[in-house]
Protein backbone atom coordinates (compact mmCIF):
# COMPACT_ATOMS: atom_id res chain seq x y z
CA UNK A 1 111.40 113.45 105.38
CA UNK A 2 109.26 114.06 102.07
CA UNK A 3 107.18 111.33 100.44
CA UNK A 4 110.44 110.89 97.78
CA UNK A 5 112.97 110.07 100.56
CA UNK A 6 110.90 107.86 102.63
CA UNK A 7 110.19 106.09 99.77
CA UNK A 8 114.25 105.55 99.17
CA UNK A 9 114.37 104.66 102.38
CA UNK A 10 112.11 101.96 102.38
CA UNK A 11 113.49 100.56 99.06
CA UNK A 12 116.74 100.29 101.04
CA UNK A 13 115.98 98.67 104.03
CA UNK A 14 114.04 96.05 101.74
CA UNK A 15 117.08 95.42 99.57
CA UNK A 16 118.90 95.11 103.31
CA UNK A 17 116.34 92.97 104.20
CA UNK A 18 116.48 90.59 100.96
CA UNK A 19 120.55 90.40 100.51
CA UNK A 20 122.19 91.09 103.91
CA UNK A 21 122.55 88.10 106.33
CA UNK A 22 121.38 90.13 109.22
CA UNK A 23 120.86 89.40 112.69
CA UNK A 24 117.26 88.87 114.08
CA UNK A 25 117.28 92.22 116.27
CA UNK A 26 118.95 94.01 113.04
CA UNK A 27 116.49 92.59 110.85
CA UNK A 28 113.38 93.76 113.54
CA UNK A 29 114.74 97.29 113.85
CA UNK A 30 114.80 97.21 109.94
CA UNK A 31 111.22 96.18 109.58
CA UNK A 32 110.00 97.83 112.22
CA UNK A 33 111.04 101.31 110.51
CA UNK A 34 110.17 100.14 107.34
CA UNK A 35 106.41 99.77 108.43
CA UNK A 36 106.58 103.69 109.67
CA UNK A 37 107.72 104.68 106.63
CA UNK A 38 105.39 102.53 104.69
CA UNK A 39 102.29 104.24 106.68
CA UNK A 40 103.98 107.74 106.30
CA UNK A 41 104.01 106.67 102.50
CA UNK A 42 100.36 105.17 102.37
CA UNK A 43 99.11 109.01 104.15
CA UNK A 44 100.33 111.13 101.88
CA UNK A 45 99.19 108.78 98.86
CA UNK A 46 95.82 108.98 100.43
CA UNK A 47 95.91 112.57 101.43
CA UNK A 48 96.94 113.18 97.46
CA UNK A 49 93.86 111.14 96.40
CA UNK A 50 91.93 113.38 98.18
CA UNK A 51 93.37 116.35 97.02
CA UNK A 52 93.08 115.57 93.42
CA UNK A 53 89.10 113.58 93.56
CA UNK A 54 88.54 117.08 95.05
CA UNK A 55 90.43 118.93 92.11
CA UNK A 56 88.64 116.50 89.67
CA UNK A 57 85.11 117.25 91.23
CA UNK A 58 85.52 121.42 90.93
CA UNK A 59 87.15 120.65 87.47
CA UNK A 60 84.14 118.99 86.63
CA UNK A 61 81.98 121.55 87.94
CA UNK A 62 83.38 123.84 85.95
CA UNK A 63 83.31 122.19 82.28
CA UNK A 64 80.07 122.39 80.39
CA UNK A 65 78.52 119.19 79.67
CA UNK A 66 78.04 117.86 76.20
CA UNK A 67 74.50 116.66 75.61
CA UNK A 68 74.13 113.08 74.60
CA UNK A 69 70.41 114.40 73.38
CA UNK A 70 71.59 117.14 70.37
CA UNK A 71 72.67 116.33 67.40
């Protein structure tokens, strides 16, 4: 699954979680999976972070800095 489904996912089993008078194995199984997908989630977040700081730095790199200095 991409980042955009596990996310759904996750928002599901927390709405199960809140509203549905589950039983305690139901409710482990739910939270159980809902901790993978929140790690899966948490990865590609960071892995995008990276990806754009990386971006920003050769962005950077490439724009000509203003001089405070000249007037």
């Amino acid at each position: 699954m991409n980042f955009e489904e596990n996310n759904q996912r996750l928002q599901e089993i927390i709405n199960k979680l809140e509203k549905e008078d589950l039983s305690l194995e139901e409710a482990t199984k739910l939270y159980e999976e809902g901790v993978k997908l929140a790690k899966e989630c948490y990865k590609v977040l960071d892995d995008s972070k990276g990806k754009i700081t990386i971006l920003k730095q050769e962005l950077d790199n490439l724009t000509p800095q203003n001089d405070d200095n000249e007037e």
